[in-house]
PDB file of N, CA and C in Angstrom:
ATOM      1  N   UNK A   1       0.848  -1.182   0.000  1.00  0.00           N
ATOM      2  CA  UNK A   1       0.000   0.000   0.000  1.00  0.00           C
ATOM      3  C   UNK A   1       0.887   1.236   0.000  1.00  0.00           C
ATOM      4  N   UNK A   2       0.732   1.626  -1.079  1.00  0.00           N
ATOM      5  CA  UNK A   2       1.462   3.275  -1.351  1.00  0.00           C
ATOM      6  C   UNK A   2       1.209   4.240  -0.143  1.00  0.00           C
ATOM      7  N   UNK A   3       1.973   5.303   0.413  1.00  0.00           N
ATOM      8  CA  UNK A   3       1.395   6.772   0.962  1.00  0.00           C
ATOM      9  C   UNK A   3       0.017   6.735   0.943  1.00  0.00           C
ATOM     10  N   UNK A   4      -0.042   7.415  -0.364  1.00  0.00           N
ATOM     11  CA  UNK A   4      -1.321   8.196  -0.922  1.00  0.00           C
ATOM     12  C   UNK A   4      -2.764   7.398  -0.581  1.00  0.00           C
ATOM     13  N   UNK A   5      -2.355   5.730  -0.709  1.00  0.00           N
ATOM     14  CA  UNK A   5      -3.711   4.471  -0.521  1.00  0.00           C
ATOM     15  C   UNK A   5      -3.649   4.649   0.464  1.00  0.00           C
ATOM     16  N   UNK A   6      -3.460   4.783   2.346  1.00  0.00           N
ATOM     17  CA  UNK A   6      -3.118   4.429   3.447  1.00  0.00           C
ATOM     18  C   UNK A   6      -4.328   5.229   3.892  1.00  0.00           C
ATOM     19  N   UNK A   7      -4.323   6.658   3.705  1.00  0.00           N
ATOM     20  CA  UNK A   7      -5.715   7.426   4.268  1.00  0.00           C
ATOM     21  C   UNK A   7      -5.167   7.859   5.531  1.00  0.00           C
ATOM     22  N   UNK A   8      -3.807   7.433   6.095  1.00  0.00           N
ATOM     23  CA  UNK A   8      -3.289   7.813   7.488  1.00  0.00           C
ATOM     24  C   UNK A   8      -2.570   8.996   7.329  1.00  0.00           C
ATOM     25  N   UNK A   9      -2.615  10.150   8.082  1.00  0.00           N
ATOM     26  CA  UNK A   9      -2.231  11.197   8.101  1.00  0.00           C
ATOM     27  C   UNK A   9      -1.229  11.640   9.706  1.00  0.00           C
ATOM     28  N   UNK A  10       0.132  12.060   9.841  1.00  0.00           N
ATOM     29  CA  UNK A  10       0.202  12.363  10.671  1.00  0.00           C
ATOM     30  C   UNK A  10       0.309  14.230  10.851  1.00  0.00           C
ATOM     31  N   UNK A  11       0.272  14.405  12.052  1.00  0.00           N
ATOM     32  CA  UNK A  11       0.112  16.027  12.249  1.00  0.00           C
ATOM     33  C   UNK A  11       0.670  16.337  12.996  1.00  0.00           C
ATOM     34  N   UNK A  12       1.628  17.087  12.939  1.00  0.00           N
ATOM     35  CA  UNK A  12       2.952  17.212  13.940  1.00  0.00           C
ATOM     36  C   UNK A  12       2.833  19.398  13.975  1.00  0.00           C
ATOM     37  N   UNK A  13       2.645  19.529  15.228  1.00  0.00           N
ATOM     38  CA  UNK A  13       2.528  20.887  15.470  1.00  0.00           C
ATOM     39  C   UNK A  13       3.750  20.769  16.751  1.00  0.00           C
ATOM     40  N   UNK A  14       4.128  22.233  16.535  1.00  0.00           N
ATOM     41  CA  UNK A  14       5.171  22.989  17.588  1.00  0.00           C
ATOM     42  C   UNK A  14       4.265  24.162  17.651  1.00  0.00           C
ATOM     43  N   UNK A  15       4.196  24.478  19.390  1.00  0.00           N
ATOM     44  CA  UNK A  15       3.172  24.864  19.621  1.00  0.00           C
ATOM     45  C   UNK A  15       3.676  25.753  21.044  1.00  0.00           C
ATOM     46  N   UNK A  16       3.139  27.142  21.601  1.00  0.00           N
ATOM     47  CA  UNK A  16       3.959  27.324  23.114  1.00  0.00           C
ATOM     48  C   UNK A  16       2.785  26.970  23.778  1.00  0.00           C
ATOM     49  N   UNK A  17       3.997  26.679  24.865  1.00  0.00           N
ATOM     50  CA  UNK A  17       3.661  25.205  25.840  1.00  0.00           C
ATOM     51  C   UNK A  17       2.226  25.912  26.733  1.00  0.00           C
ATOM     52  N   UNK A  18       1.581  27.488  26.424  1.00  0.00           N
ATOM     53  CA  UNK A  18       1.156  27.376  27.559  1.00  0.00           C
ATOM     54  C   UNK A  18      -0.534  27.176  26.619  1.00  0.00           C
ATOM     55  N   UNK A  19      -0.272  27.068  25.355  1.00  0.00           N
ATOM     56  CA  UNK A  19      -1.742  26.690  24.386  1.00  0.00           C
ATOM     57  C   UNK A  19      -1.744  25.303  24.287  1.00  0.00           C
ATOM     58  N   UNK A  20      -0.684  24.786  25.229  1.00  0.00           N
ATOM     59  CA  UNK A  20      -1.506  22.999  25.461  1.00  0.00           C
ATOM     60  C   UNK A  20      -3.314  22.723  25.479  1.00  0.00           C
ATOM     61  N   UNK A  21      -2.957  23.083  26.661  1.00  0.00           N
ATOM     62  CA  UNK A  21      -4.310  22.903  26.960  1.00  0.00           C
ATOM     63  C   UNK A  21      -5.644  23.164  26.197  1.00  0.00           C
ATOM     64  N   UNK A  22      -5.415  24.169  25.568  1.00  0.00           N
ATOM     65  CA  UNK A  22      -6.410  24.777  24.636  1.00  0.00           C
ATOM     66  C   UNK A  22      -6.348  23.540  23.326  1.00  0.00           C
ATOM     67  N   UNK A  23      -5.348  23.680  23.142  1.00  0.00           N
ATOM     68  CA  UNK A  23      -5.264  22.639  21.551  1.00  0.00           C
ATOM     69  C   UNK A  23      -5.676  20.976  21.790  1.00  0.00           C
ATOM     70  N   UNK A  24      -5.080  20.444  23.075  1.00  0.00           N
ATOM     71  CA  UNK A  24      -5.913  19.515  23.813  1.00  0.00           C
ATOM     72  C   UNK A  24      -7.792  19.386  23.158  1.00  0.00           C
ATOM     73  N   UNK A  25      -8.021  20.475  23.963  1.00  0.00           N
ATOM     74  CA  UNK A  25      -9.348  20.938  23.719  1.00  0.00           C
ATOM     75  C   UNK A  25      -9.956  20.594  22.615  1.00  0.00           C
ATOM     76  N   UNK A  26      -9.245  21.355  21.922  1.00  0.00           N
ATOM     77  CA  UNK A  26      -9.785  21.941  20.284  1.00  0.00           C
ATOM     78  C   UNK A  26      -9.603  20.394  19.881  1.00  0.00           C
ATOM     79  N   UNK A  27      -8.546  19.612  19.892  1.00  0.00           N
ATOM     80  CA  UNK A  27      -8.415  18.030  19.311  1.00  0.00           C
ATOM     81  C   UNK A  27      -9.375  17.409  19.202  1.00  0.00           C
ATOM     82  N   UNK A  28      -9.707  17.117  21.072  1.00  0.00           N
ATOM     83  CA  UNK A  28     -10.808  16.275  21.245  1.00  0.00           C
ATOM     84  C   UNK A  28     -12.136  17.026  20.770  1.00  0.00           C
ATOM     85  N   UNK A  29     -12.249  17.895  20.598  1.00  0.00           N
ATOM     86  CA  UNK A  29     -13.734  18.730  19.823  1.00  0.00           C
ATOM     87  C   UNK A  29     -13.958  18.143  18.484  1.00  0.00           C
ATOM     88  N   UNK A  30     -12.698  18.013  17.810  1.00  0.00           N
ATOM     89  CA  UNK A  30     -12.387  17.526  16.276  1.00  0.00           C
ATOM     90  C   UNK A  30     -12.650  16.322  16.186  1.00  0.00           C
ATOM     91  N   UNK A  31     -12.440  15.446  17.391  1.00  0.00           N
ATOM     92  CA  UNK A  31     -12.485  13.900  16.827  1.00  0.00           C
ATOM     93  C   UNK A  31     -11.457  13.352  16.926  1.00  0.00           C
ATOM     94  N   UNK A  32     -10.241  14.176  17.544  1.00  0.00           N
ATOM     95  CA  UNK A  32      -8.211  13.800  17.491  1.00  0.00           C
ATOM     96  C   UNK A  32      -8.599  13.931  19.061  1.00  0.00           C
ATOM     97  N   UNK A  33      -8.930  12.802  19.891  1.00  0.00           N
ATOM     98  CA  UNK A  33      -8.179  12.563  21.019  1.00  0.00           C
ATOM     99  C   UNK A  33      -6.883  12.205  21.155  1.00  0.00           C
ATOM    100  N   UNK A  34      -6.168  11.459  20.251  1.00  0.00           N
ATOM    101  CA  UNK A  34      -5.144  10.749  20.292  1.00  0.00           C
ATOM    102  C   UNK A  34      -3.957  11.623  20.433  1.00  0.00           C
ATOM    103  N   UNK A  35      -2.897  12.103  21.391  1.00  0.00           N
ATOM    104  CA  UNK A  35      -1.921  12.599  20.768  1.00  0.00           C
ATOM    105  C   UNK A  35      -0.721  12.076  21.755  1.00  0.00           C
ATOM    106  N   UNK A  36       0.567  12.670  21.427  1.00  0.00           N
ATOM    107  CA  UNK A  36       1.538  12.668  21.945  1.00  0.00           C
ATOM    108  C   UNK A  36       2.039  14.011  22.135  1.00  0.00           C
ATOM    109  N   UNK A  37       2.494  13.752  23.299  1.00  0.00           N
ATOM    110  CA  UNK A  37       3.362  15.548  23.685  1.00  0.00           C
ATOM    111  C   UNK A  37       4.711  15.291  24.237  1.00  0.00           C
ATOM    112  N   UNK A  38       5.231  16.142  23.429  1.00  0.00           N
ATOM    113  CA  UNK A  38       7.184  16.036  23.676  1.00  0.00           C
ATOM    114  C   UNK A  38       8.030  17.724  23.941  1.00  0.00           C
ATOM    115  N   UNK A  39       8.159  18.234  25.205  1.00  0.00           N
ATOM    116  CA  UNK A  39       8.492  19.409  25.059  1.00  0.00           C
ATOM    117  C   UNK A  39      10.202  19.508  24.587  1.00  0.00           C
ATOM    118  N   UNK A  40      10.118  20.268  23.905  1.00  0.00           N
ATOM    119  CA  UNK A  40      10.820  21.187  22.834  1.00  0.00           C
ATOM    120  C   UNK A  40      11.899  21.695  23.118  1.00  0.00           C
ATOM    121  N   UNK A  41      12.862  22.597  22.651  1.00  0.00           N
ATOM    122  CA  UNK A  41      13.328  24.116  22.035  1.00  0.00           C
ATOM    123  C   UNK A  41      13.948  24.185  20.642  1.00  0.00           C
ATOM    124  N   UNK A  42      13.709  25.579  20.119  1.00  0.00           N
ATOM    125  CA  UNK A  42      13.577  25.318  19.022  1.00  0.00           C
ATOM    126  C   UNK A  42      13.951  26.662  18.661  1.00  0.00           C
ATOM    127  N   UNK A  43      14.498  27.305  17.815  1.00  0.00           N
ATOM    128  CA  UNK A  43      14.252  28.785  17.437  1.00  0.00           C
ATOM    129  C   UNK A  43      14.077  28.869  15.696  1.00  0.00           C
ATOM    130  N   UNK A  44      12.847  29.913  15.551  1.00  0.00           N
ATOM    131  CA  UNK A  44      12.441  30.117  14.417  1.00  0.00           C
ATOM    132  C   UNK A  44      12.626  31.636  13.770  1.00  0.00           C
ATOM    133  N   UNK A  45      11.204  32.631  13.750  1.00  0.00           N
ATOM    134  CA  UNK A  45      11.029  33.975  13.482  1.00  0.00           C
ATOM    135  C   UNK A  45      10.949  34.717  15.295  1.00  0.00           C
ATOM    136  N   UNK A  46      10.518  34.097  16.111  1.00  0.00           N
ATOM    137  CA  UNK A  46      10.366  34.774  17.508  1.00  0.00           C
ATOM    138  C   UNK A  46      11.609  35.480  17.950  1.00  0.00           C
ATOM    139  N   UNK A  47      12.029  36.457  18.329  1.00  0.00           N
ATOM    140  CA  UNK A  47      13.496  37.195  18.686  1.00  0.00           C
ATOM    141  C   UNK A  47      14.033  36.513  19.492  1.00  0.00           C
ATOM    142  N   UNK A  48      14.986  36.433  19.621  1.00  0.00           N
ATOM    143  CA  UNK A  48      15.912  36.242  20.699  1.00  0.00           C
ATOM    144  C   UNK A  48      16.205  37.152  21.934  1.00  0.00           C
ATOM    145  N   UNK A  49      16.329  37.065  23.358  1.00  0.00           N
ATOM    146  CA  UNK A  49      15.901  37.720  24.233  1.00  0.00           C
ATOM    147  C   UNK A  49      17.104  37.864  24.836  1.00  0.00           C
ATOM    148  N   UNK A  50      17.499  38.639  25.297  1.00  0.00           N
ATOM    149  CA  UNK A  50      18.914  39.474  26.378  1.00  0.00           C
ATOM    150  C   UNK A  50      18.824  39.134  27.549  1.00  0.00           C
ATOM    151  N   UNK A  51      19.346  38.354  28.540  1.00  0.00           N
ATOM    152  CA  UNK A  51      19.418  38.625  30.066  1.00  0.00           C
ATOM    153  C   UNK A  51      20.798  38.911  30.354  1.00  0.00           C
ATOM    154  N   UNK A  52      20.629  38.726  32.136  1.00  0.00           N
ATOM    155  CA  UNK A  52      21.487  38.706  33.190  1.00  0.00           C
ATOM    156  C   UNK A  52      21.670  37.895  34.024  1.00  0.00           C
ATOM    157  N   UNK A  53      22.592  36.930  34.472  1.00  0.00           N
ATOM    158  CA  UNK A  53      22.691  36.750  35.182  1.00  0.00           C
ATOM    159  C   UNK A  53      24.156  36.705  35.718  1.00  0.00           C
ATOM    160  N   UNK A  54      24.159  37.106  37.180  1.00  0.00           N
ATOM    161  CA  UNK A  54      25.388  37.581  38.036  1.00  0.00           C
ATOM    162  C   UNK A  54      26.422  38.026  37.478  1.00  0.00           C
ATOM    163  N   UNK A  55      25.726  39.315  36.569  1.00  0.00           N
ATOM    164  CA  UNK A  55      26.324  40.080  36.102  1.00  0.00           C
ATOM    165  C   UNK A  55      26.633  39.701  34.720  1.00  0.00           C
ATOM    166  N   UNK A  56      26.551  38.596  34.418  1.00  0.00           N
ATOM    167  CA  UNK A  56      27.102  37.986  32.455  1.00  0.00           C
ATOM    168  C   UNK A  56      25.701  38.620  31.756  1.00  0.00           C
ATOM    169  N   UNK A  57      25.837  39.067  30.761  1.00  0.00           N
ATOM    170  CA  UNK A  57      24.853  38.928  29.935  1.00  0.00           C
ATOM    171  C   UNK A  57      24.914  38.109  29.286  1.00  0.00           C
ATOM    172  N   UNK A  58      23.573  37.225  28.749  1.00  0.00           N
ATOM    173  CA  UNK A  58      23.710  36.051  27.257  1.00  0.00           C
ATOM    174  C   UNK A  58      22.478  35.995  26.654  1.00  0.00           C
ATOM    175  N   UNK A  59      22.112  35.706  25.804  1.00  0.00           N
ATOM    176  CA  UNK A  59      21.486  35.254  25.152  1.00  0.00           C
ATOM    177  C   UNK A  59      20.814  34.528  24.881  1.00  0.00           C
ATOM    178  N   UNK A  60      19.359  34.293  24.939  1.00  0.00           N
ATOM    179  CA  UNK A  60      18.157  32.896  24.770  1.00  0.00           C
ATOM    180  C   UNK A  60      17.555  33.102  23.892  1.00  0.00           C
ATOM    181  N   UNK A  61      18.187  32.213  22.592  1.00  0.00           N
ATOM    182  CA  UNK A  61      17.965  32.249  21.516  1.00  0.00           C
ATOM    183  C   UNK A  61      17.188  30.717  21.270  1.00  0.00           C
ATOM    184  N   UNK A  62      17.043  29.857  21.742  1.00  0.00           N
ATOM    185  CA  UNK A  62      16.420  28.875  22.192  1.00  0.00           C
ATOM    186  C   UNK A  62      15.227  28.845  23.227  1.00  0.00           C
ATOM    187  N   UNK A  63      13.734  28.793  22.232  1.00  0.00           N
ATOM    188  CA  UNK A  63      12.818  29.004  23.029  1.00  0.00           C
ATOM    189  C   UNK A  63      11.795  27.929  23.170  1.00  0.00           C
ATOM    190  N   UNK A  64      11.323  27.993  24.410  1.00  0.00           N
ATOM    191  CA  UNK A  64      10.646  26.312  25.105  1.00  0.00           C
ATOM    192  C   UNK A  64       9.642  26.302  24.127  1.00  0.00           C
ATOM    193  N   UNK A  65       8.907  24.793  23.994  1.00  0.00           N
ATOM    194  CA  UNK A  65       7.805  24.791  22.890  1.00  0.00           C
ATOM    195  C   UNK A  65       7.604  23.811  23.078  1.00  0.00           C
ATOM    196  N   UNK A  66       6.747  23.128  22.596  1.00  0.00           N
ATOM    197  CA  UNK A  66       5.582  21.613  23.008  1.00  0.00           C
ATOM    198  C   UNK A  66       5.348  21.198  21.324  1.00  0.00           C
ATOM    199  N   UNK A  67       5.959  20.031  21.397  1.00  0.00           N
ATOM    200  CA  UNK A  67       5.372  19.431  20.160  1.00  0.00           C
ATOM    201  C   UNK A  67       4.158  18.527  20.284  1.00  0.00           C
ATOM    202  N   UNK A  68       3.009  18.362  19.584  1.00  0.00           N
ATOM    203  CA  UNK A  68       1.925  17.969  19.941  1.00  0.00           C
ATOM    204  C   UNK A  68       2.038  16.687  17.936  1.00  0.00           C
ATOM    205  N   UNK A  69       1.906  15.609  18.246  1.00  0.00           N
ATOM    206  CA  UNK A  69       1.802  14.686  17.455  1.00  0.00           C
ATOM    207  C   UNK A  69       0.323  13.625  17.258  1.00  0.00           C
ATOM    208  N   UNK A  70      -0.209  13.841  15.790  1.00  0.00           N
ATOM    209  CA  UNK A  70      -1.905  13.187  16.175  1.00  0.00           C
ATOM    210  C   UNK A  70      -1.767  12.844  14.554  1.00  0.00           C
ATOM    211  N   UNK A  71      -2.025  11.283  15.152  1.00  0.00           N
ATOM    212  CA  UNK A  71      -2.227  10.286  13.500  1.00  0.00           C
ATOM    213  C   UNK A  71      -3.810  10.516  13.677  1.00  0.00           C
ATOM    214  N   UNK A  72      -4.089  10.783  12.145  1.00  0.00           N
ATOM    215  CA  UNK A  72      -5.536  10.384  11.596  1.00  0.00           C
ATOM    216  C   UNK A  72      -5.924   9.665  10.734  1.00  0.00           C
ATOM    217  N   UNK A  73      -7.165   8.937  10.737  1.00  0.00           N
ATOM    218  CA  UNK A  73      -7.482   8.111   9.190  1.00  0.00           C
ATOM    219  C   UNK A  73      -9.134   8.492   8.956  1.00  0.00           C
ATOM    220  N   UNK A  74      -9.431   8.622   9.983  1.00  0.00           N
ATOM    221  CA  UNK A  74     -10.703   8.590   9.946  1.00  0.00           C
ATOM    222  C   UNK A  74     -11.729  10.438   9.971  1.00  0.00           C
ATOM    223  N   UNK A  75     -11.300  11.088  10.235  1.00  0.00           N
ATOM    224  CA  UNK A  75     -10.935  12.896  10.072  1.00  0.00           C
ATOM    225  C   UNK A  75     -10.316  13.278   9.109  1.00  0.00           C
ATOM    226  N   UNK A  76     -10.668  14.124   8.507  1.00  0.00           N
ATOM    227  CA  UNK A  76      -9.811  14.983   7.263  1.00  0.00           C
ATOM    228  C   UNK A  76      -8.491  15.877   8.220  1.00  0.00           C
ATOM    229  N   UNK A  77      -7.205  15.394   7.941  1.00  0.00           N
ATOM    230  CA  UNK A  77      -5.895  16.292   8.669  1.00  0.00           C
ATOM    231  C   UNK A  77      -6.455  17.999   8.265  1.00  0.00           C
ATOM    232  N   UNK A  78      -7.333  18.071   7.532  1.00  0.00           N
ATOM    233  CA  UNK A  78      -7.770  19.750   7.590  1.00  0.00           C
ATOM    234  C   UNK A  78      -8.427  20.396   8.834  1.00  0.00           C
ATOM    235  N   UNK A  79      -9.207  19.203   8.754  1.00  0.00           N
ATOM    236  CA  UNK A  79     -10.141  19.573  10.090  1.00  0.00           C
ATOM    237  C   UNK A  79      -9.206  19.770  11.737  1.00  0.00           C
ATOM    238  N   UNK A  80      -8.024  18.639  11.438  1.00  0.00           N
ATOM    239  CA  UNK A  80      -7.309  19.457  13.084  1.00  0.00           C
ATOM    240  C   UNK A  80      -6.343  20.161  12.744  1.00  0.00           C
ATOM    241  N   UNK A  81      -5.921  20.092  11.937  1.00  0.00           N
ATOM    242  CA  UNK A  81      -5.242  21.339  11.099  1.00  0.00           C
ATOM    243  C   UNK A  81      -5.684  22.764  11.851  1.00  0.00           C
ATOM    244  N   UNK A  82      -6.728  22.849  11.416  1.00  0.00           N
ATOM    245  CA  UNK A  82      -7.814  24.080  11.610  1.00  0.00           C
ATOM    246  C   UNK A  82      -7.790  24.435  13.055  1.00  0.00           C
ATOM    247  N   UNK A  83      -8.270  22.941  13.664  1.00  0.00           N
ATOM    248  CA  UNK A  83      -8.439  23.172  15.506  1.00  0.00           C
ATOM    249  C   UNK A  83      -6.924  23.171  16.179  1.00  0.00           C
ATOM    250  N   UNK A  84      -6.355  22.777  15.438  1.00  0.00           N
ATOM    251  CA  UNK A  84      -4.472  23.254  16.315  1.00  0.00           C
ATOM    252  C   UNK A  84      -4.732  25.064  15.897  1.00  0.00           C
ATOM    253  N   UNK A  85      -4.599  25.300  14.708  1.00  0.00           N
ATOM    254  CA  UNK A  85      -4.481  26.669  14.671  1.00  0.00           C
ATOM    255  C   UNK A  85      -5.249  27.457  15.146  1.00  0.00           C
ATOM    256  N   UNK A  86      -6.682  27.306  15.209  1.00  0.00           N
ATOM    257  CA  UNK A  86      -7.160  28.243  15.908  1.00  0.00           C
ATOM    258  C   UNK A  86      -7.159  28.070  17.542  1.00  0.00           C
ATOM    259  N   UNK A  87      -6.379  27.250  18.226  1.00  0.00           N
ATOM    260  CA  UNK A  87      -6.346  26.976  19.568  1.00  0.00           C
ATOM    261  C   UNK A  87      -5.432  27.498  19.800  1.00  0.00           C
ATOM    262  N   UNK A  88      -4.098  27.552  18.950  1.00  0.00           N
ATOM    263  CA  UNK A  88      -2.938  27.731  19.093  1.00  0.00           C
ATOM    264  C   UNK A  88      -2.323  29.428  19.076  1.00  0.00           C
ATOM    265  N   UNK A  89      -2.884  30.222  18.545  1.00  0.00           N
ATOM    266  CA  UNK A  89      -3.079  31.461  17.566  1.00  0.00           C
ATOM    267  C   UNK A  89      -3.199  32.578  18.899  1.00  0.00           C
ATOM    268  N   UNK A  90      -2.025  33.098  19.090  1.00  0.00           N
ATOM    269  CA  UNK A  90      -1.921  34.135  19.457  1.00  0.00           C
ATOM    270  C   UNK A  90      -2.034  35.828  18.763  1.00  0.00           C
ATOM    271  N   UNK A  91      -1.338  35.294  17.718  1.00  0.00           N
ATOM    272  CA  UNK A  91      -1.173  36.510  16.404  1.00  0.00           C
ATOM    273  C   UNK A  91       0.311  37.193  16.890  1.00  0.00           C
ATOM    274  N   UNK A  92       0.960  36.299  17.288  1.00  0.00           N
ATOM    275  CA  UNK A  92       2.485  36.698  17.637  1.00  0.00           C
ATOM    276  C   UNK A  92       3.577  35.765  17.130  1.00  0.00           C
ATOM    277  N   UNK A  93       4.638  36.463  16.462  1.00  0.00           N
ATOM    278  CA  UNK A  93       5.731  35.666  16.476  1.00  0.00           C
ATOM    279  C   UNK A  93       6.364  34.502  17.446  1.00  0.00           C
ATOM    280  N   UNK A  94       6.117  33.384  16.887  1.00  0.00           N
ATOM    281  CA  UNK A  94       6.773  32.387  17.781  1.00  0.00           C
ATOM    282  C   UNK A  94       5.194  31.501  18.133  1.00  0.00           C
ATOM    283  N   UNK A  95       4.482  31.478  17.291  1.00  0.00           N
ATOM    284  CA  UNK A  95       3.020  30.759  17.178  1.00  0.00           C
ATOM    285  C   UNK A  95       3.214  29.566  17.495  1.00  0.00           C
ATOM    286  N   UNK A  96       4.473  29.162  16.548  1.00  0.00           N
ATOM    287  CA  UNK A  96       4.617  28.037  16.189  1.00  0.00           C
ATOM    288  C   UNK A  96       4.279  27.475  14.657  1.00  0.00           C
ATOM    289  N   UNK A  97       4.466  26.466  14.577  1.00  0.00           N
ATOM    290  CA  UNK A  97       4.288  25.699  12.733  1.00  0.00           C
ATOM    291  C   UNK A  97       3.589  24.420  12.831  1.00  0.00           C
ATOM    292  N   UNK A  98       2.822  24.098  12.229  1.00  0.00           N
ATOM    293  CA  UNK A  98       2.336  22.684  11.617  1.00  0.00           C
ATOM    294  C   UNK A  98       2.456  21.797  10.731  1.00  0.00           C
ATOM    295  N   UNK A  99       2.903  20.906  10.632  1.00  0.00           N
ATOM    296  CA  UNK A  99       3.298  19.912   9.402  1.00  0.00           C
ATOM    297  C   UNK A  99       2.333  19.262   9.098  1.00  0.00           C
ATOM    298  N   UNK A 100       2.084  18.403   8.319  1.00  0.00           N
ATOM    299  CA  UNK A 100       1.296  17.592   7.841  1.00  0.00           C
ATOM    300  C   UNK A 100       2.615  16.204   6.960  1.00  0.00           C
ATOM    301  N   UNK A 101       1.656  15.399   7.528  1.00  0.00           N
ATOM    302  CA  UNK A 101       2.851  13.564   6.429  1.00  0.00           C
ATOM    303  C   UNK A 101       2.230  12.785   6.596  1.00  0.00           C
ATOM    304  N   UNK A 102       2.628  12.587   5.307  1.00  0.00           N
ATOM    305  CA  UNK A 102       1.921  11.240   4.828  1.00  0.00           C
ATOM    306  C   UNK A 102       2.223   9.740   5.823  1.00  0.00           C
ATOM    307  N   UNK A 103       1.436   9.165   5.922  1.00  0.00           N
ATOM    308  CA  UNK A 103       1.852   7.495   6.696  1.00  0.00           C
ATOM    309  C   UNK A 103       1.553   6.445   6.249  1.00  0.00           C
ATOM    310  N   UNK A 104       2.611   5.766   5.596  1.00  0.00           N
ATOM    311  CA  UNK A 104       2.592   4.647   4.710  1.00  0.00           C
ATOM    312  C   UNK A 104       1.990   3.673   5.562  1.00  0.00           C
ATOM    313  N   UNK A 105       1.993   3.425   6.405  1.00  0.00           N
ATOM    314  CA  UNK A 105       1.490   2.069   7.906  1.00  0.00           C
ATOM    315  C   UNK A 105       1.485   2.432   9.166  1.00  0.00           C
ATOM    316  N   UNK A 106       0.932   2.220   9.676  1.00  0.00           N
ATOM    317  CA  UNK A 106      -0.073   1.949  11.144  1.00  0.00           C
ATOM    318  C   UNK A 106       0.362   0.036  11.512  1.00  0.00           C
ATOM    319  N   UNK A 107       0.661   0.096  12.800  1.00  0.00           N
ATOM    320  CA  UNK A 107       0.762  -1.413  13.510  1.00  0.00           C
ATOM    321  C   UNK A 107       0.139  -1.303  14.934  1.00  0.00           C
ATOM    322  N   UNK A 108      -1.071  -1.709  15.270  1.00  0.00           N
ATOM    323  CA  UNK A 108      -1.382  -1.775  16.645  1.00  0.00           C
ATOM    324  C   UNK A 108      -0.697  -3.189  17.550  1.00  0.00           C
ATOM    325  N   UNK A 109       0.669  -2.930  18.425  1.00  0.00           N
ATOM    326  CA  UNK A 109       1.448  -3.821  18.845  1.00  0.00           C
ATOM    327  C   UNK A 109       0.383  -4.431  19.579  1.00  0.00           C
ATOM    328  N   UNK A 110      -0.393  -4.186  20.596  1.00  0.00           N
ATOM    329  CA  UNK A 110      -1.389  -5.288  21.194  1.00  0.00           C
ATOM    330  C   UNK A 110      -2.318  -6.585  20.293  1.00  0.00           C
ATOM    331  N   UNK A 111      -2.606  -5.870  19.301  1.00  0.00           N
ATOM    332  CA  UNK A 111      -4.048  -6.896  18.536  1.00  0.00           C
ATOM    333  C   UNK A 111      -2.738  -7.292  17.396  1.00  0.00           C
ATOM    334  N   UNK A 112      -1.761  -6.320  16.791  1.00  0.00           N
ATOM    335  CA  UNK A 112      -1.394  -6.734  15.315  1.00  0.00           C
ATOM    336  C   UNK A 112      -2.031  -5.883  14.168  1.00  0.00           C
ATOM    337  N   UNK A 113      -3.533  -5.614  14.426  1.00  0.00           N
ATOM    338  CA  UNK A 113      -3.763  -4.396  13.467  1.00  0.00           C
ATOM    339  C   UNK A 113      -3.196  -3.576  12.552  1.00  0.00           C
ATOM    340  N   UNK A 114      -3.244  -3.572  11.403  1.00  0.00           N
ATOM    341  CA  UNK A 114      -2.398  -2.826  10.589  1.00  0.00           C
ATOM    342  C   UNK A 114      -3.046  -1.660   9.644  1.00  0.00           C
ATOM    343  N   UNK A 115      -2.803  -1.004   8.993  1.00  0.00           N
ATOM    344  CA  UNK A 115      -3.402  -0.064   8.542  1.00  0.00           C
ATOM    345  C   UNK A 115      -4.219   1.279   9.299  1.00  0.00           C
ATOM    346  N   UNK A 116      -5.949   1.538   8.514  1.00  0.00           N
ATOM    347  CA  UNK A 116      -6.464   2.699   9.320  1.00  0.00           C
ATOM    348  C   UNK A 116      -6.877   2.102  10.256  1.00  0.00           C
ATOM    349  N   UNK A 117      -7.023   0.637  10.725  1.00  0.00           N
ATOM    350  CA  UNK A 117      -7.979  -0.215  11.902  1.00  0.00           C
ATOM    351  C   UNK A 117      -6.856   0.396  12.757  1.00  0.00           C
ATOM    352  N   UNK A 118      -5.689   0.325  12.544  1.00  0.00           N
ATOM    353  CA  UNK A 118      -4.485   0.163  13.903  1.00  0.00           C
ATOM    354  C   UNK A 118      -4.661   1.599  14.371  1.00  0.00           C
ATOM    355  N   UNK A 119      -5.080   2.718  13.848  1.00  0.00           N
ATOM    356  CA  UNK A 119      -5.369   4.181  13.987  1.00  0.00           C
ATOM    357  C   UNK A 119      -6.703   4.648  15.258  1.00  0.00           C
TER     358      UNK A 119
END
């Protein structure tokens, strides 16, 4: 089974950590209970920020972020597409990004399941 035949979609958002909860939300509203969360750093378009400490100045150019990961087969990836971004959406630099990929296979290790069943 090609990509394109599989119908499995994964959705990989970087996201700040404090619109968890909200995008949580917005998932399970969509029909994407399923996810994984892996916190981050990452630097993109967001500035880089100046401190102090004991007297050094440096630089945090590396900023915290939450990656949020949700296979679909059975939902159009538009539809949480949509509910990451509008959960996520501050209207500020450093939003974060969303991917979208293709998934050639699905294996549910308990049953063996393969494909959109294993989803």
């Amino acid at each position: 089974m090609s990509e394109a035949e599989s119908g499995i979609e994964m959705i990989v958002a970087v996201i700040r950590p404090e619109k968890l909860g909200a995008v949580k939300q917005a998932l399970a509203e969509a029909g994407a209970p399923s996810l994984t969360v892996t916190n981050v750093s990452g630097r993109g378009s967001q500035p880089a920020k100046k401190s102090q400490w004991r007297g050094e100045e440096y630089t945090v150019d590396l900023h915290q972020k939450v990656k949020v990961e949700c296979v679909v087969a059975d939902i159009p990836a538009e539809d949480v597409v949509e509910a990451i971004s509008e959960a996520a959406n501050t209207g500020e630099k450093g939003d974060g990004k969303i991917f979208v990929l293709p998934v050639s296979d699905a294996v549910q290790i308990r049953t063996g399941t393969d494909g959109v069943g294993a989803v």
